[in-house]
C-alpha atoms as a PDB file:
ATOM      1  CA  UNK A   1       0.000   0.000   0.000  1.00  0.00           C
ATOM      2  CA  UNK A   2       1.536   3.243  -0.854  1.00  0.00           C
ATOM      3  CA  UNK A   3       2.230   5.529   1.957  1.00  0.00           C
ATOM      4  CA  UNK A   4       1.152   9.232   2.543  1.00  0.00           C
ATOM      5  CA  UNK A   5       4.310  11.394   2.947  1.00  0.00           C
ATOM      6  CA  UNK A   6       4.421  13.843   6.058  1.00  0.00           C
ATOM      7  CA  UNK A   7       4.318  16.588   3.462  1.00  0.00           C
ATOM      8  CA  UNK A   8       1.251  15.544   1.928  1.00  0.00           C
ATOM      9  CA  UNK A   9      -0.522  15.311   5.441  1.00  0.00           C
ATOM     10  CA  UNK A  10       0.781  18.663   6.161  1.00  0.00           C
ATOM     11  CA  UNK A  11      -0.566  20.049   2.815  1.00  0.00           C
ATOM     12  CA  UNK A  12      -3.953  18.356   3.495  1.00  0.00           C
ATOM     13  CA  UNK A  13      -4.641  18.981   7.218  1.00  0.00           C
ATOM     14  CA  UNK A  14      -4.196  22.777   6.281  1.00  0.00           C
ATOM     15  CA  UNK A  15      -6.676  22.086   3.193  1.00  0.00           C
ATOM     16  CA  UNK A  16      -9.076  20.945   5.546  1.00  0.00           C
ATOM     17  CA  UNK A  17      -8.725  24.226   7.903  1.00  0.00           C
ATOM     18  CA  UNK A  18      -9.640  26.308   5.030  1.00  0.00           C
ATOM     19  CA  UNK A  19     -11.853  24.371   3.089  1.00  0.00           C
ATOM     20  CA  UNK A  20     -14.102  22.985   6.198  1.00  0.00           C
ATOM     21  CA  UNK A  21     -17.286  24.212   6.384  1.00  0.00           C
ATOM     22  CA  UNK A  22     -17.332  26.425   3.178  1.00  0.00           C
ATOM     23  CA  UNK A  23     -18.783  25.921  -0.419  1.00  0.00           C
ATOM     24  CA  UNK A  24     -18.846  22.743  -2.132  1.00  0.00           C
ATOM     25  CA  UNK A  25     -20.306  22.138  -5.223  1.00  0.00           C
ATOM     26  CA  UNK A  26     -21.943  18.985  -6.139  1.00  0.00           C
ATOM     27  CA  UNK A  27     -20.766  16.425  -8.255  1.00  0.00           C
ATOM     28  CA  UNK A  28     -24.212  15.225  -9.505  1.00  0.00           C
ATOM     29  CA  UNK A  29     -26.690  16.612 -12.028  1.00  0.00           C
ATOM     30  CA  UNK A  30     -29.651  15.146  -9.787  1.00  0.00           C
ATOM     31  CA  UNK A  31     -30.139  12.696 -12.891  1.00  0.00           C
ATOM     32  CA  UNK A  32     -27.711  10.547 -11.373  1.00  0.00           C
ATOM     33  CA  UNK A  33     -24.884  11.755 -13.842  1.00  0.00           C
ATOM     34  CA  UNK A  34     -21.861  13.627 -13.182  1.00  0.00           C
ATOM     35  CA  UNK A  35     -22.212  17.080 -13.770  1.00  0.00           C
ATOM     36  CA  UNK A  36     -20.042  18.754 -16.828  1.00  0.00           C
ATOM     37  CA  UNK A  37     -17.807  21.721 -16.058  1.00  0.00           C
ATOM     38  CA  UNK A  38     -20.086  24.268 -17.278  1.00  0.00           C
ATOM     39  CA  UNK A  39     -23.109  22.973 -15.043  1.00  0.00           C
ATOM     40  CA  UNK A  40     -20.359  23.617 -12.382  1.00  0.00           C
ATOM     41  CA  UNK A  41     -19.935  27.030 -13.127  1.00  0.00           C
ATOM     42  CA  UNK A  42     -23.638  27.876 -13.603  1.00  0.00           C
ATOM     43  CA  UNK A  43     -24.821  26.516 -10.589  1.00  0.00           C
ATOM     44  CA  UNK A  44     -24.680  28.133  -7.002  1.00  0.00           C
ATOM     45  CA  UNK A  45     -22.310  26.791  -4.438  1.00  0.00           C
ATOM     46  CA  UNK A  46     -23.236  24.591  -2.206  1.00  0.00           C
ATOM     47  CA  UNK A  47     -22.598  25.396   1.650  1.00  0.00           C
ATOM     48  CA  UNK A  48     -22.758  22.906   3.980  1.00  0.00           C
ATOM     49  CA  UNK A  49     -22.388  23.100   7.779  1.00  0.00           C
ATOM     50  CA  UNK A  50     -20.925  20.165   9.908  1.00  0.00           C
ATOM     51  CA  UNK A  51     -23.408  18.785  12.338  1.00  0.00           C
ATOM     52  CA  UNK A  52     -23.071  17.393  15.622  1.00  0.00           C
ATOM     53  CA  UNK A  53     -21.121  14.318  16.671  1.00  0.00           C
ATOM     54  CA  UNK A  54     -22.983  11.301  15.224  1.00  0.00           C
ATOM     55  CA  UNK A  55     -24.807  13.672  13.037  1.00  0.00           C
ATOM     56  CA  UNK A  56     -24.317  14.173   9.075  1.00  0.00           C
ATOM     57  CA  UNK A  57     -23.503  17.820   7.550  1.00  0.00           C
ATOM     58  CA  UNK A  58     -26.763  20.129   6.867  1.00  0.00           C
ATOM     59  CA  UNK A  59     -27.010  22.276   3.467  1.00  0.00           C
ATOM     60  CA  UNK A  60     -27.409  26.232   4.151  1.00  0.00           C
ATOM     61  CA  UNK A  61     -30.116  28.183   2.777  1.00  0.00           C
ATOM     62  CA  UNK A  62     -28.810  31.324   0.979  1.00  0.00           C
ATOM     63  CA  UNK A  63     -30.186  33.136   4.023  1.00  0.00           C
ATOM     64  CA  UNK A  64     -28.493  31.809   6.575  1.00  0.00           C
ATOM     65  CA  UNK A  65     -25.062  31.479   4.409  1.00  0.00           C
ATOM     66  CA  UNK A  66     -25.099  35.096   4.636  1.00  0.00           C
ATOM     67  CA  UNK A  67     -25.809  35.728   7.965  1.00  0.00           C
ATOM     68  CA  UNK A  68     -22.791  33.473   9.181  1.00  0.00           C
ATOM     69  CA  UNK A  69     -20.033  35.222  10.812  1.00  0.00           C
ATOM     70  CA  UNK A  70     -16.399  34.220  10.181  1.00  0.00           C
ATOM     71  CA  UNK A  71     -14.424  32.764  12.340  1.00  0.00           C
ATOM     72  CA  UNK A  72     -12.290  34.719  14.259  1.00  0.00           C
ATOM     73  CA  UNK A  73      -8.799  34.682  14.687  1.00  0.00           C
ATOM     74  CA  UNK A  74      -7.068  33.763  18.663  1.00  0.00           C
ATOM     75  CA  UNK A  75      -3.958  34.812  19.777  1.00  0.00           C
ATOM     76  CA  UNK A  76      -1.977  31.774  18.793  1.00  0.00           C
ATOM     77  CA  UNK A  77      -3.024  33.251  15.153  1.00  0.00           C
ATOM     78  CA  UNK A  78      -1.684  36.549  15.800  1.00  0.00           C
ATOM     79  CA  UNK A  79       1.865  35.168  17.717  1.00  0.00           C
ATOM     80  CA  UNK A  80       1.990  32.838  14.546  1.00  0.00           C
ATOM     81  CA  UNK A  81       1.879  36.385  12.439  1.00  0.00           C
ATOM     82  CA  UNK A  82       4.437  37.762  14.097  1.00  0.00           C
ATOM     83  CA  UNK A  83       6.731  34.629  14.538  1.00  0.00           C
ATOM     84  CA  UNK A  84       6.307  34.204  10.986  1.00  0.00           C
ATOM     85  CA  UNK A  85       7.422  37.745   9.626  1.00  0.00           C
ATOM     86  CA  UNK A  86      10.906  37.128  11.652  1.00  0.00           C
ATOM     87  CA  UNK A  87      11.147  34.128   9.725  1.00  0.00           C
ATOM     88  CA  UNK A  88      10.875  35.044   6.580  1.00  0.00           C
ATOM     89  CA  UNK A  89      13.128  38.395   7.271  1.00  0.00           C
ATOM     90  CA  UNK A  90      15.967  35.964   7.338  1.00  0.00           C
ATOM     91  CA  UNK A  91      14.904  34.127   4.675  1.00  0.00           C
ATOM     92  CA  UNK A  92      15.607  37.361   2.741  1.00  0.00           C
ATOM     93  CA  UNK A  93      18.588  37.993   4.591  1.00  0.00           C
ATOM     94  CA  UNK A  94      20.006  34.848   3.403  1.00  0.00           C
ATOM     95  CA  UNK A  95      19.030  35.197  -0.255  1.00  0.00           C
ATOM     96  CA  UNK A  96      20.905  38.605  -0.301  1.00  0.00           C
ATOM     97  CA  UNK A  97      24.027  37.024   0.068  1.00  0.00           C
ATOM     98  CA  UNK A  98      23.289  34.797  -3.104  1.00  0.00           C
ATOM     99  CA  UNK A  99      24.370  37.023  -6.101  1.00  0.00           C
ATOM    100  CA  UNK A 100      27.705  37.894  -4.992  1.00  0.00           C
ATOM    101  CA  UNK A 101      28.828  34.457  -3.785  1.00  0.00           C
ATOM    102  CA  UNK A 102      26.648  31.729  -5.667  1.00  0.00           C
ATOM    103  CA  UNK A 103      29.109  30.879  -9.533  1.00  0.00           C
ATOM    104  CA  UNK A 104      26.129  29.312 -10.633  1.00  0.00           C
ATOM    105  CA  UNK A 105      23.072  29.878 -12.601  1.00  0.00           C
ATOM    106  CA  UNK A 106      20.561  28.030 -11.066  1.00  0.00           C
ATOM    107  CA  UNK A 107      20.902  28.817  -7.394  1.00  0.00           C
ATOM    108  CA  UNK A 108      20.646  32.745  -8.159  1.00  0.00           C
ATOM    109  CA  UNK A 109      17.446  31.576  -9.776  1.00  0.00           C
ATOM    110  CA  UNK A 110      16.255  29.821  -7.332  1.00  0.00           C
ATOM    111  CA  UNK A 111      17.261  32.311  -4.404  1.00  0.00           C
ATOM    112  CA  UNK A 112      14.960  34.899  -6.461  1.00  0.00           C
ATOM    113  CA  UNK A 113      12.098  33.169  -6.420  1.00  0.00           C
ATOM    114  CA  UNK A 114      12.082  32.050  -3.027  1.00  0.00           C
ATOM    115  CA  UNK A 115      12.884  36.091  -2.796  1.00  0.00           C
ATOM    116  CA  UNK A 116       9.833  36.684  -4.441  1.00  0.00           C
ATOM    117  CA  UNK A 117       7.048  34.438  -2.496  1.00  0.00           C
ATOM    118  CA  UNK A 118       8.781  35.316   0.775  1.00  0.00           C
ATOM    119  CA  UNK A 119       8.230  39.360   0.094  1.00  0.00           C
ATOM    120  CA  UNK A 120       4.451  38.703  -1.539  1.00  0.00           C
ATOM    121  CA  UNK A 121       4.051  36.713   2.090  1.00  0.00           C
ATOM    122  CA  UNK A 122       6.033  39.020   4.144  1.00  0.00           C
ATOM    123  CA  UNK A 123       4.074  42.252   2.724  1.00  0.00           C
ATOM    124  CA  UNK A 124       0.636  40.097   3.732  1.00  0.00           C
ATOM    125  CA  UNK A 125       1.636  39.100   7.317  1.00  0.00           C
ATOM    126  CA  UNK A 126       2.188  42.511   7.992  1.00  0.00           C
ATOM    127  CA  UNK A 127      -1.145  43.888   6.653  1.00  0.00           C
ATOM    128  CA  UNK A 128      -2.967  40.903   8.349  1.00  0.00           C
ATOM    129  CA  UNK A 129      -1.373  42.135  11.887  1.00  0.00           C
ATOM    130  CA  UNK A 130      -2.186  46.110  10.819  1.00  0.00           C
ATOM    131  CA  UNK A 131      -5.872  45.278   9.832  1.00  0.00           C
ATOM    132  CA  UNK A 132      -6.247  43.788  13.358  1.00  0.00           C
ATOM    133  CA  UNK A 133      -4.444  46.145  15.635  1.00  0.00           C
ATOM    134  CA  UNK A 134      -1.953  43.529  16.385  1.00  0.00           C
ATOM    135  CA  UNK A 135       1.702  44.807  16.512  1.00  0.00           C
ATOM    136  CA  UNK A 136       4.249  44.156  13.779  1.00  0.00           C
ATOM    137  CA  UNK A 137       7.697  42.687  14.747  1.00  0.00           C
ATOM    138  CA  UNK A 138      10.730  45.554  14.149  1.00  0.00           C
ATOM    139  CA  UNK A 139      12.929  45.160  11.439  1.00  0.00           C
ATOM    140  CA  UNK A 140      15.859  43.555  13.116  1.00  0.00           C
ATOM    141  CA  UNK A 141      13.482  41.851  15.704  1.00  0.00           C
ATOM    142  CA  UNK A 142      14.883  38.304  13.828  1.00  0.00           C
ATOM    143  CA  UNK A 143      17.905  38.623  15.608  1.00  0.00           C
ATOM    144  CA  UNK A 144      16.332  37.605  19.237  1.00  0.00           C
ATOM    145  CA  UNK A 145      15.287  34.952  17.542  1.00  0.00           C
ATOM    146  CA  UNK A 146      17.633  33.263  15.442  1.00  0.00           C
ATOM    147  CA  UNK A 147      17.999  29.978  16.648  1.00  0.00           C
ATOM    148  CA  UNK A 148      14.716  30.141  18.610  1.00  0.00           C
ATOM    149  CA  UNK A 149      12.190  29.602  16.294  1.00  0.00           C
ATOM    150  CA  UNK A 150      11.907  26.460  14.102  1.00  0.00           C
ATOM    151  CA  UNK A 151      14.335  26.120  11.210  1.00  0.00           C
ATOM    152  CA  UNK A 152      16.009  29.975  12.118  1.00  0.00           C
ATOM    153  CA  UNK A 153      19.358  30.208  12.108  1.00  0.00           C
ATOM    154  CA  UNK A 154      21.590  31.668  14.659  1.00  0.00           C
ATOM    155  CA  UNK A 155      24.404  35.060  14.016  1.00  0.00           C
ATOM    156  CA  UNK A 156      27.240  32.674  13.920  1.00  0.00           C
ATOM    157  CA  UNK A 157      25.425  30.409  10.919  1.00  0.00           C
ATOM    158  CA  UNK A 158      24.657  33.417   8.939  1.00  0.00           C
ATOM    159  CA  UNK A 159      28.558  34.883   9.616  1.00  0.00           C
ATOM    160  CA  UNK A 160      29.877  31.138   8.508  1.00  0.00           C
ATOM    161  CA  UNK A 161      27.466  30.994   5.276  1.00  0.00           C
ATOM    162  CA  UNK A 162      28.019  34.887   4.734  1.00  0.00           C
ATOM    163  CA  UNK A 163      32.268  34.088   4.642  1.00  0.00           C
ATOM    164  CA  UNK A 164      31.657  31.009   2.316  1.00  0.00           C
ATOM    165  CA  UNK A 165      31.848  31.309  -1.774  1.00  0.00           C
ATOM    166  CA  UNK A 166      31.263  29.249  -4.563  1.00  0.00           C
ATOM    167  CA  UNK A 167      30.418  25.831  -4.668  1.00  0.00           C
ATOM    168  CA  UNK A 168      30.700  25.450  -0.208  1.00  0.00           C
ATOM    169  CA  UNK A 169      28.431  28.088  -0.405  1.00  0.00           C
ATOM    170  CA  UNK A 170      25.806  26.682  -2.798  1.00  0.00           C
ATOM    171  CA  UNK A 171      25.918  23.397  -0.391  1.00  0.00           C
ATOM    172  CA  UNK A 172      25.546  25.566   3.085  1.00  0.00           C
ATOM    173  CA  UNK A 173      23.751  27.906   1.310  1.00  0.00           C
ATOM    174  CA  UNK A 174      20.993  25.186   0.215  1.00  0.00           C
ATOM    175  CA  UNK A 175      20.944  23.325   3.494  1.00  0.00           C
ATOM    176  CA  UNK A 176      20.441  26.081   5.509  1.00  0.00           C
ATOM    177  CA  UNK A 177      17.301  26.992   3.146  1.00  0.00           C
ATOM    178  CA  UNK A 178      15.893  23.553   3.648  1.00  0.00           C
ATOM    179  CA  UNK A 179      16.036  23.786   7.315  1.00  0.00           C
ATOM    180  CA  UNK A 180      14.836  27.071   6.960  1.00  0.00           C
ATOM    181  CA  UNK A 181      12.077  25.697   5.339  1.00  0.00           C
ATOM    182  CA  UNK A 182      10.682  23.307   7.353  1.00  0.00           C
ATOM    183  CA  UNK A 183      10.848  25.040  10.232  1.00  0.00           C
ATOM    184  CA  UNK A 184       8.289  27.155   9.147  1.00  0.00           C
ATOM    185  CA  UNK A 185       6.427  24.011   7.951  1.00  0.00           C
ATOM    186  CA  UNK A 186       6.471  22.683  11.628  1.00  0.00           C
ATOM    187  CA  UNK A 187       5.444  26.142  12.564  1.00  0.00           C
ATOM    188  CA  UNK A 188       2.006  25.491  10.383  1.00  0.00           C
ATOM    189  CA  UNK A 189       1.678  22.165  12.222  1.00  0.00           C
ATOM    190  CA  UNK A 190       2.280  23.707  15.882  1.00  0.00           C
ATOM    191  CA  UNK A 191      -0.295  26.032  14.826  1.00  0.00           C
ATOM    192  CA  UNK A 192      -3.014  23.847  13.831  1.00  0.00           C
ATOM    193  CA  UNK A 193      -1.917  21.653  17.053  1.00  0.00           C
ATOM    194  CA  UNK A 194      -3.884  24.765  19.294  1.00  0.00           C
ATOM    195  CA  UNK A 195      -7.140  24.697  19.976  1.00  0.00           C
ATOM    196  CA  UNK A 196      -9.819  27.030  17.881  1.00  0.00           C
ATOM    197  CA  UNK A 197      -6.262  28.145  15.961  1.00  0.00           C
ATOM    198  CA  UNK A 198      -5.272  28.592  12.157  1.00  0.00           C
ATOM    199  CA  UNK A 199      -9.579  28.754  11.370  1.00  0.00           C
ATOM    200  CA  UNK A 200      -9.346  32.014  10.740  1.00  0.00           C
ATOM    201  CA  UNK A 201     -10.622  31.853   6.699  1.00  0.00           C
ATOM    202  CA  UNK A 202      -7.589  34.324   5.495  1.00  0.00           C
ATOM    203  CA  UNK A 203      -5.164  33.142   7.847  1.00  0.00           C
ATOM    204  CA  UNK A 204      -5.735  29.660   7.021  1.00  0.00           C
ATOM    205  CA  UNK A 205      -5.467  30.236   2.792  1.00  0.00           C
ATOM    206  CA  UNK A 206      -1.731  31.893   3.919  1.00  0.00           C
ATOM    207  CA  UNK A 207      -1.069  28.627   5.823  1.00  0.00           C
ATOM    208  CA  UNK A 208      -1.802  26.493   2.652  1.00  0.00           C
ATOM    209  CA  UNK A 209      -0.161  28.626   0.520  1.00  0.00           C
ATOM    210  CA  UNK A 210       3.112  28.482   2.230  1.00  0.00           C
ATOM    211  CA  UNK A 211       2.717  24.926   2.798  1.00  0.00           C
ATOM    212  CA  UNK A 212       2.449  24.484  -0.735  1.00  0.00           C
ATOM    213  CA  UNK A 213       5.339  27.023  -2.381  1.00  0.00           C
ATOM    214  CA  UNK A 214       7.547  25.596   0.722  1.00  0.00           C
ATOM    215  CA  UNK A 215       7.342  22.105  -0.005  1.00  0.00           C
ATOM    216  CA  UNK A 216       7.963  22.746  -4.146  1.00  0.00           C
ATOM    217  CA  UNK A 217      11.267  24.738  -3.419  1.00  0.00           C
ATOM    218  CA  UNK A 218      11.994  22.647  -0.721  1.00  0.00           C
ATOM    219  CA  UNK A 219      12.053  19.626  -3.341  1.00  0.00           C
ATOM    220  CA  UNK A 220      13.724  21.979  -5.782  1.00  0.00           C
ATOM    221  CA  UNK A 221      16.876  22.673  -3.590  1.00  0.00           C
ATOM    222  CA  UNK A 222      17.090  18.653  -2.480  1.00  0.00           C
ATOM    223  CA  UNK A 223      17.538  18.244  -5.777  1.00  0.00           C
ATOM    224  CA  UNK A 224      20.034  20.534  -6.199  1.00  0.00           C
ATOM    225  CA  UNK A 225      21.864  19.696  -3.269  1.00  0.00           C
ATOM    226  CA  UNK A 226      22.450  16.081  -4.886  1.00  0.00           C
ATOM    227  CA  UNK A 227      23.985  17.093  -7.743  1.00  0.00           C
ATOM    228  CA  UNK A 228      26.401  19.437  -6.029  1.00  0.00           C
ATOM    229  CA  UNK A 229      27.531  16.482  -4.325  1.00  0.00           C
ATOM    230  CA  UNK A 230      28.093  14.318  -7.767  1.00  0.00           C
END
């Protein structure tokens, strides 16, 4: 039997956070036949609401689909926020140094579109916190936390990849990302580990979506990583 990878689970329990509870469209005509792709678009959403234990899920009426409040966001959300902006301020901190010391094509790449995500997410986290009074960590703030938070790496990691060059600097440069990486991975899982935490609807979408662009890169740079060892 083939085996689900811890990846995969990751990727799907945060699916489930944002999908649970919202619009699902059915997959039947009502003549017993599957329903085409246009039918799909044409028809209203479905919205169905879980019932209670032992019970089966209930359909919404229009009416009551807009009178439904969503779910709010705890403080475990909010620390998450602001754990996760320190995170990714590294991140960027360590693909700076790419350019200048990287002799290869592909890394640079690479380094720039992890640059990329990490800025479209950073810019995000730090309207998410603004929108709900919640305060935004100080540029610099990473620094008390290097080496705290999953994956982060401490001054004396960035100082030995930072003196590095060339092909040791690809390999450090690439592990350190990976680690990097699934820290904030675990960080998603520690999350949804919390009671009444990661539901928020918009908070939720971010944690799938980082899920989702970590894992690719993080796939990407294993990759790599092998055949700088050849």
């Amino acid at each position: 039997m083939e085996q689900t990878s811890p990846s995969a689970r990751r990727l799907a329990a945060v699916a489930l956070v944002a999908l649970l509870g919202l619009a699902g469209c059915s997959s039947d005509n009502g003549s017993g036949n599957a329903a085409t792709p246009a039918a799909e678009t044409d028809a209203a959403p479905r919205v169905v609401q879980p019932g209670a234990p032992g019970e089966g899920v209930r359909e919404l009426t229009p009416e009551e689909v807009e009178d439904l409040e969503p779910l709010p966001h705890t403080a475990a959300d909010v620390q998450f926020m602001q754990y996760m902006v320190l995170h990714h301020r590294q991140a960027l901190r360590m693909t700076d140094l790419v350019p200048d010391r990287s002799h290869r094509e592909d890394i640079p790449l690479l380094a720039r579109r992890i640059e990329i995500s990490q800025e479209a997410e950073l810019e995000q986290m730090i309207a998410w916190l603004e929108e709900r009074d919640a305060a935004v960590p100080p540029p610099g703030g990473e620094e008390a936390h290097a080496g705290h938070l999953p994956g982060m790496l401490t001054e004396a990691d960035l100082e030995r990849l930072e003196a590095t060059e060339g092909p040791r600097f690809d390999r450090r440069f690439l592990a350190a990302m990976i680690r990097h990486h699934e820290g904030a991975l675990l960080m998603v899982e520690q999350l949804q580990e919390v009671p009444g935490a990661g539901q928020e609807p918009e908070l939720a979408v971010f944690a799938g979506h980082v899920v989702a662009d970590q894992e690719i890169e993080i796939r990407r740079m294993e990759t790599l990583l092998r055949e700088l060892a050849r």
